[in-house]
PDB file of N, CA and C in Angstrom:
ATOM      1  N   UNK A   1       0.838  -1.175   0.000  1.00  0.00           N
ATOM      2  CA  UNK A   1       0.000   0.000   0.000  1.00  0.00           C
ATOM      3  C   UNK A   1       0.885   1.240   0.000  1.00  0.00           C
ATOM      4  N   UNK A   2       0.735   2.220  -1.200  1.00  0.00           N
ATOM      5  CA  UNK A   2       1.258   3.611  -1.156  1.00  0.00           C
ATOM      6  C   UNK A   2       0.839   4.945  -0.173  1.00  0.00           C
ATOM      7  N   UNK A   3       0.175   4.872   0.814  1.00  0.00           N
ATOM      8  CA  UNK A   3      -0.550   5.631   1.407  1.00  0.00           C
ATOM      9  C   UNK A   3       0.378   6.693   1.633  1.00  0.00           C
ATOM     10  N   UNK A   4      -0.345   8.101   1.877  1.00  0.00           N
ATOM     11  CA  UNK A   4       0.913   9.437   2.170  1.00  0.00           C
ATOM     12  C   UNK A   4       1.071   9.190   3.621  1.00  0.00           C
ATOM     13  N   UNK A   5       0.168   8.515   4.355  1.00  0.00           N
ATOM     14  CA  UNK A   5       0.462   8.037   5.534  1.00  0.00           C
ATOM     15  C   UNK A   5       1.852   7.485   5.960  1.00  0.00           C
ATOM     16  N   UNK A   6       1.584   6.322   5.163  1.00  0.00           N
ATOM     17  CA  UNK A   6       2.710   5.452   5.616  1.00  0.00           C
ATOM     18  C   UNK A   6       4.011   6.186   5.040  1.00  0.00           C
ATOM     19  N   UNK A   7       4.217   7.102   4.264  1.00  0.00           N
ATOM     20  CA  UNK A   7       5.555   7.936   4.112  1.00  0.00           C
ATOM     21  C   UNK A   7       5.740   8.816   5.262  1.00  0.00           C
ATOM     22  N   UNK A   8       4.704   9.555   5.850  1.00  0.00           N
ATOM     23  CA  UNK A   8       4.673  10.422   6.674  1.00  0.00           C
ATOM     24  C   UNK A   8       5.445   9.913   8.064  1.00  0.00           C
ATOM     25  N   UNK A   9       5.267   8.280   7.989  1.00  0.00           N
ATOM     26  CA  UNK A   9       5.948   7.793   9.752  1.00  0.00           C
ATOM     27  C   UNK A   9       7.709   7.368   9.018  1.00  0.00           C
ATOM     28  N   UNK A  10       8.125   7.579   7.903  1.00  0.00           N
ATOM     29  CA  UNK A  10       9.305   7.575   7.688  1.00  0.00           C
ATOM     30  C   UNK A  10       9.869   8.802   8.318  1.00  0.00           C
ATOM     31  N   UNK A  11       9.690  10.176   8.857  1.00  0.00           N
ATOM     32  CA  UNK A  11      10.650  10.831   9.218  1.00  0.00           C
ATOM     33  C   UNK A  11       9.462  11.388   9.824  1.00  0.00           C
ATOM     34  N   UNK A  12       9.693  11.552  11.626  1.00  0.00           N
ATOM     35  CA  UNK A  12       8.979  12.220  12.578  1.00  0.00           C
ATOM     36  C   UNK A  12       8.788  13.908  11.895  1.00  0.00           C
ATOM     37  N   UNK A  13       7.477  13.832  12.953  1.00  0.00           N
ATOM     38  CA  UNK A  13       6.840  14.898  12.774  1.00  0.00           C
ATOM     39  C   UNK A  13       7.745  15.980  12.911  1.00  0.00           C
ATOM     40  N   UNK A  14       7.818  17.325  13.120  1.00  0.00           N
ATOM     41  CA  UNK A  14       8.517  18.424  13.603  1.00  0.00           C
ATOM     42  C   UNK A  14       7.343  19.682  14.591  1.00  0.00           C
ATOM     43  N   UNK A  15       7.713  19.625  15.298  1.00  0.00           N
ATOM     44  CA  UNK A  15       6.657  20.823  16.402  1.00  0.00           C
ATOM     45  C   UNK A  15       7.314  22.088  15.483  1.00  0.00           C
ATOM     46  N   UNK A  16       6.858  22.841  16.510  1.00  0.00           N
ATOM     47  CA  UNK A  16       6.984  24.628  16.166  1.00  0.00           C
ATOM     48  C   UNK A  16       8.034  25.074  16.658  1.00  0.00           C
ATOM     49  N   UNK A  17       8.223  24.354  18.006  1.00  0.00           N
ATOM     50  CA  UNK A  17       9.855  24.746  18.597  1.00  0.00           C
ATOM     51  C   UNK A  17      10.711  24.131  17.885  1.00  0.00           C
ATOM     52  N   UNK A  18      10.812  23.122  17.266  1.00  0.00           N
ATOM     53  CA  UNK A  18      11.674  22.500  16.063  1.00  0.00           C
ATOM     54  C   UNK A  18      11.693  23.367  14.656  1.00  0.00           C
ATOM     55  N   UNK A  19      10.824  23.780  14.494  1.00  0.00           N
ATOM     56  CA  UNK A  19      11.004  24.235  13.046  1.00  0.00           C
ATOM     57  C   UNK A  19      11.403  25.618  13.583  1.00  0.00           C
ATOM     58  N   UNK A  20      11.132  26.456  14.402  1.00  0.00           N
ATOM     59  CA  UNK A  20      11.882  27.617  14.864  1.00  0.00           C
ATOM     60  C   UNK A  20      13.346  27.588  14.894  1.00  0.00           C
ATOM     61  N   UNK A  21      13.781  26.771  15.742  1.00  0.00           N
ATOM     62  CA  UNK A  21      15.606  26.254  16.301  1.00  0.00           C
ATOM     63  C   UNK A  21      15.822  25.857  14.953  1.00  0.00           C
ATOM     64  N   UNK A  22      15.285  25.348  13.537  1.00  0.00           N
ATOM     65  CA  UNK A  22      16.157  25.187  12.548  1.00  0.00           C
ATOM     66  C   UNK A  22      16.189  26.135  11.570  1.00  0.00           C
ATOM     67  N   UNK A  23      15.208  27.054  11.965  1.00  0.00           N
ATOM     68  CA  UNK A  23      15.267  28.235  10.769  1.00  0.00           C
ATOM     69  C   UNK A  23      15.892  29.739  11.582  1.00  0.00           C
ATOM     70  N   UNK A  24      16.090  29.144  12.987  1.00  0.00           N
ATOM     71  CA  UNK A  24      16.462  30.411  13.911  1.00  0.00           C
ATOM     72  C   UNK A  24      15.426  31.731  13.570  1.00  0.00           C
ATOM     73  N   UNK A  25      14.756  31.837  13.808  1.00  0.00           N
ATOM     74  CA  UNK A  25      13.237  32.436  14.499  1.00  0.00           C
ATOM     75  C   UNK A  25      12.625  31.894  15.367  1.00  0.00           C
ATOM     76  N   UNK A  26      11.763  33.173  15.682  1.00  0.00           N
ATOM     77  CA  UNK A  26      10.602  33.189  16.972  1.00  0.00           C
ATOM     78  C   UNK A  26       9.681  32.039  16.785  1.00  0.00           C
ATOM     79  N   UNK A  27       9.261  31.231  17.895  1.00  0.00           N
ATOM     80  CA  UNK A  27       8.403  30.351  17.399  1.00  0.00           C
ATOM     81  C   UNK A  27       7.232  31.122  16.756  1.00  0.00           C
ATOM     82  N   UNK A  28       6.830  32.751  17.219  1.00  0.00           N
ATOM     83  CA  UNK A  28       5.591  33.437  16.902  1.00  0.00           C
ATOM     84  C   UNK A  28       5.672  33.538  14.893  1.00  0.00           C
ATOM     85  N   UNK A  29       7.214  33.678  14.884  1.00  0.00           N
ATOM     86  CA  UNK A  29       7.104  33.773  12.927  1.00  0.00           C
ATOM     87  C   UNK A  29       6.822  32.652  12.532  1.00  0.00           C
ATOM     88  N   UNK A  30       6.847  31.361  13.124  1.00  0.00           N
ATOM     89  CA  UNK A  30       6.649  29.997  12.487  1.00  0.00           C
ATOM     90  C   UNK A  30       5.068  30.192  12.681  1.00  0.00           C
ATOM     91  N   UNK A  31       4.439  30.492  13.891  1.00  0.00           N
ATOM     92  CA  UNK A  31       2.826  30.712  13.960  1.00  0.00           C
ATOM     93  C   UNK A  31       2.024  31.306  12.914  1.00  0.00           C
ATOM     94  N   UNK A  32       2.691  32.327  12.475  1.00  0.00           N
ATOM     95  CA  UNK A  32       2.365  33.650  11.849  1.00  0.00           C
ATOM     96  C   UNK A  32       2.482  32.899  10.228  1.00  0.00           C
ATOM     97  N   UNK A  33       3.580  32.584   9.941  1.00  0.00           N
ATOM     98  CA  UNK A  33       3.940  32.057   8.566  1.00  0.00           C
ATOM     99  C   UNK A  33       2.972  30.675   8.266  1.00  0.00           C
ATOM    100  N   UNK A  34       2.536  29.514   9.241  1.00  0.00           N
ATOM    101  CA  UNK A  34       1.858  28.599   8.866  1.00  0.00           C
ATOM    102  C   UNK A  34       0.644  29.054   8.978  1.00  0.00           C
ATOM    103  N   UNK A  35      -0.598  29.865   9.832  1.00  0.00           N
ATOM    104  CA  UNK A  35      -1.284  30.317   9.486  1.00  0.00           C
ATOM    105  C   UNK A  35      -2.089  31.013   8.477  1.00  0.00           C
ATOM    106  N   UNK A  36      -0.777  31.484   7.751  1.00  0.00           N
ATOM    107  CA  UNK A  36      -0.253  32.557   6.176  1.00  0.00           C
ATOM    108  C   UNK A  36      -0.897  31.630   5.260  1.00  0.00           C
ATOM    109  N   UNK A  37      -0.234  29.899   5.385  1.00  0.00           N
ATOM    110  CA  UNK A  37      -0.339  28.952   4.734  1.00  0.00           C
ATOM    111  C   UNK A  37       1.263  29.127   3.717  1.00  0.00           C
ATOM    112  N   UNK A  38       1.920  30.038   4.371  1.00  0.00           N
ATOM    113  CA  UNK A  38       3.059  30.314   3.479  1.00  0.00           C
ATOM    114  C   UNK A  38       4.136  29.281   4.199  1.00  0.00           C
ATOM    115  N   UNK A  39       4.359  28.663   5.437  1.00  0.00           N
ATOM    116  CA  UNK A  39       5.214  27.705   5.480  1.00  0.00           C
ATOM    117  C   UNK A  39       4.628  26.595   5.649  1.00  0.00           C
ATOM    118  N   UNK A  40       4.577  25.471   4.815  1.00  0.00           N
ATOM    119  CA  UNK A  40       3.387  24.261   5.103  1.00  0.00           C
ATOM    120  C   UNK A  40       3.510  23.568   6.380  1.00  0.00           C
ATOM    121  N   UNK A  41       2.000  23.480   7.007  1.00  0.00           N
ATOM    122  CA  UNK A  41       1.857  22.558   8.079  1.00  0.00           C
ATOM    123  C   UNK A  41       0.701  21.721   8.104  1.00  0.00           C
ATOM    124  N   UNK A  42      -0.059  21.115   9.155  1.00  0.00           N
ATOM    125  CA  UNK A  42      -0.804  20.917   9.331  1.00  0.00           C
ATOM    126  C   UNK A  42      -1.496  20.562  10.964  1.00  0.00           C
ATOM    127  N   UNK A  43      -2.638  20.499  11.154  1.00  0.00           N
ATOM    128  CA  UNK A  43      -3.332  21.056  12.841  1.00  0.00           C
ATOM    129  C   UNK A  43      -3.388  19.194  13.266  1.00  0.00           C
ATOM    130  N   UNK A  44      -2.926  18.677  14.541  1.00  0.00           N
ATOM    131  CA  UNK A  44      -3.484  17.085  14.467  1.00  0.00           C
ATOM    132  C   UNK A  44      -4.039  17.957  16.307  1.00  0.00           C
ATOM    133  N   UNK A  45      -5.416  18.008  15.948  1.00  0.00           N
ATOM    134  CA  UNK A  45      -6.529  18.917  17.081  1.00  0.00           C
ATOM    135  C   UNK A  45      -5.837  19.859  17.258  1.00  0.00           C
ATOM    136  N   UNK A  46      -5.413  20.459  18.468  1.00  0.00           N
ATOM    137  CA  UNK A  46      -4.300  21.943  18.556  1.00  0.00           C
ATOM    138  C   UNK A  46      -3.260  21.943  18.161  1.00  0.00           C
ATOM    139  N   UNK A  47      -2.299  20.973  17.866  1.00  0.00           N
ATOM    140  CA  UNK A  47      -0.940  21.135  17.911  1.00  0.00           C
ATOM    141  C   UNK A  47      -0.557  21.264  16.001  1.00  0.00           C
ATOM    142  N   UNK A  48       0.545  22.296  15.934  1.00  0.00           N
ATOM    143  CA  UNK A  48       0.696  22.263  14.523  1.00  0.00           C
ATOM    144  C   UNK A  48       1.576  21.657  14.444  1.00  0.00           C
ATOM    145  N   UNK A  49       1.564  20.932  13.464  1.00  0.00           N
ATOM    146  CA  UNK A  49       3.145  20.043  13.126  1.00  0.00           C
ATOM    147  C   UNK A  49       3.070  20.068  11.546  1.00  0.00           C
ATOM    148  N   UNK A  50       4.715  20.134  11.050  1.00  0.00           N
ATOM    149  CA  UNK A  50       5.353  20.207  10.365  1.00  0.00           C
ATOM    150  C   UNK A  50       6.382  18.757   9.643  1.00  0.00           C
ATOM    151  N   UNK A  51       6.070  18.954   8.327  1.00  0.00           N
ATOM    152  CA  UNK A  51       6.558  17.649   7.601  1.00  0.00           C
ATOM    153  C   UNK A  51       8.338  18.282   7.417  1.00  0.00           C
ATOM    154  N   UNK A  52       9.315  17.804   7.857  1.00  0.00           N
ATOM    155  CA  UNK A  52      10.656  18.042   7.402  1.00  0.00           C
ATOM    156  C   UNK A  52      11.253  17.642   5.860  1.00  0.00           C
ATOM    157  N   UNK A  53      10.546  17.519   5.647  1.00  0.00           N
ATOM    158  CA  UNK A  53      10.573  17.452   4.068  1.00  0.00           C
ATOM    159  C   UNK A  53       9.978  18.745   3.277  1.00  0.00           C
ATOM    160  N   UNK A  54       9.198  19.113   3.690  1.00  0.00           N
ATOM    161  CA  UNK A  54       7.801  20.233   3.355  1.00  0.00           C
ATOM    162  C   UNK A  54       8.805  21.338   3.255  1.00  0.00           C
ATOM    163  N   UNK A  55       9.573  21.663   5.008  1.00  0.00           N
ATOM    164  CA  UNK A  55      10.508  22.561   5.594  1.00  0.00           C
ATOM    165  C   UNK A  55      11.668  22.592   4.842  1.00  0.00           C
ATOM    166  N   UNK A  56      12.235  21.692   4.030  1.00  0.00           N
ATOM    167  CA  UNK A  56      13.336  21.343   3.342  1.00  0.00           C
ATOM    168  C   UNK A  56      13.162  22.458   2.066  1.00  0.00           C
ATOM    169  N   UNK A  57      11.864  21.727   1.430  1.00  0.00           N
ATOM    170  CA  UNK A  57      11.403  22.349   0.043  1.00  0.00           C
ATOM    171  C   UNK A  57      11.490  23.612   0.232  1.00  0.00           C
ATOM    172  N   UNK A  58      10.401  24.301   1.464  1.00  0.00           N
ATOM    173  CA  UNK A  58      10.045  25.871   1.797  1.00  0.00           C
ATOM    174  C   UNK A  58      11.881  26.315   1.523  1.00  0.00           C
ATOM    175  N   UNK A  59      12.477  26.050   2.346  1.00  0.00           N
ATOM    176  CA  UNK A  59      14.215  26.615   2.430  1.00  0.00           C
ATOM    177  C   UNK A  59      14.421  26.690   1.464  1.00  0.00           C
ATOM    178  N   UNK A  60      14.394  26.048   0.364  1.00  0.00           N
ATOM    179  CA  UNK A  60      15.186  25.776  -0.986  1.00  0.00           C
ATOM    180  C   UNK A  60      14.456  27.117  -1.723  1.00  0.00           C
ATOM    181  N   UNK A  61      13.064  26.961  -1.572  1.00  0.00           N
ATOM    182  CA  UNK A  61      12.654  28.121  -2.545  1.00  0.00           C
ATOM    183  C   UNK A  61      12.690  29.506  -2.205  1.00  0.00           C
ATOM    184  N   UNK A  62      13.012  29.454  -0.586  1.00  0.00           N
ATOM    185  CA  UNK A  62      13.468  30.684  -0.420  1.00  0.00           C
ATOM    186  C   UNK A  62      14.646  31.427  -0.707  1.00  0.00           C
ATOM    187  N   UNK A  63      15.972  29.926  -0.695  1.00  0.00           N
ATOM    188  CA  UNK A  63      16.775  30.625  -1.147  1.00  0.00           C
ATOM    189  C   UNK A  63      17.277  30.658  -2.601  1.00  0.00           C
ATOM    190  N   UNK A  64      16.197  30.180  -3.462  1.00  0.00           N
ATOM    191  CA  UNK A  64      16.033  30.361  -5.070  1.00  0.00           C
ATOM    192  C   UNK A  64      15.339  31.495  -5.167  1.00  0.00           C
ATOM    193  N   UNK A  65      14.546  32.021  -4.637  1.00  0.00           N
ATOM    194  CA  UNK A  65      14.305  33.622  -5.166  1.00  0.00           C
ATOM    195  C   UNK A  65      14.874  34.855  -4.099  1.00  0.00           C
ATOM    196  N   UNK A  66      15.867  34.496  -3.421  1.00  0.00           N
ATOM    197  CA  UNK A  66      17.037  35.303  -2.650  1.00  0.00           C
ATOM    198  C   UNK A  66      17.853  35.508  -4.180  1.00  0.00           C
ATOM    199  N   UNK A  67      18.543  34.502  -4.779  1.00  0.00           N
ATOM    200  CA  UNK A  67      19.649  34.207  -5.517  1.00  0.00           C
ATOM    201  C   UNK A  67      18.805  34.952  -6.921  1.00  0.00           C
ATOM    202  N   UNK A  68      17.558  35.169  -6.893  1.00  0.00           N
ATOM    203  CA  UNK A  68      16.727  35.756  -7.825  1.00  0.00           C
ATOM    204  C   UNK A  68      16.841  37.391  -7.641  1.00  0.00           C
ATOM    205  N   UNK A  69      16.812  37.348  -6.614  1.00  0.00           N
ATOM    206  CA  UNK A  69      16.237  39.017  -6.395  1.00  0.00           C
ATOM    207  C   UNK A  69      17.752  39.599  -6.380  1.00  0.00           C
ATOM    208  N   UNK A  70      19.180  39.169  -6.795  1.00  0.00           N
ATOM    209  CA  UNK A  70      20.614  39.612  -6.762  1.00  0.00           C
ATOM    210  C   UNK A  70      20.540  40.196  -8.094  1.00  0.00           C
TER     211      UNK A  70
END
């Protein structure tokens, strides 16, 4: 079975204090930005969590239109 599930338990979730400590920001800009829908997450009841893969992609394209805007 291909389920996005069963990819999803290949590499743990990431909280908000995790994705903060790896992008070095406030946990409030990680709040602010997944709310946006501009850094991908998703709600499991209150807690937001983050795919490290998702977080990987977001980085990359940020720093492809950094290397854009030179």
């Amino acid at each position: 079975m291909n389920s996005p599930i069963a990819h999803a338990s290949a590499s743990p979730l990431l909280t908000v204090q995790e994705v903060a400590e790896r992008l070095s920001v406030p946990k409030s800009w990680v709040y602010a930005k997944a709310e946006d829908g501009e850094l991908p997450s998703f709600k499991l009841g209150h807690y937001r969590r983050f795919s490290p893969e998702a977080i990987e992609v977001y980085l990359r394209r940020q720093l492809t239109s950094v290397g854009r805007a030179s």
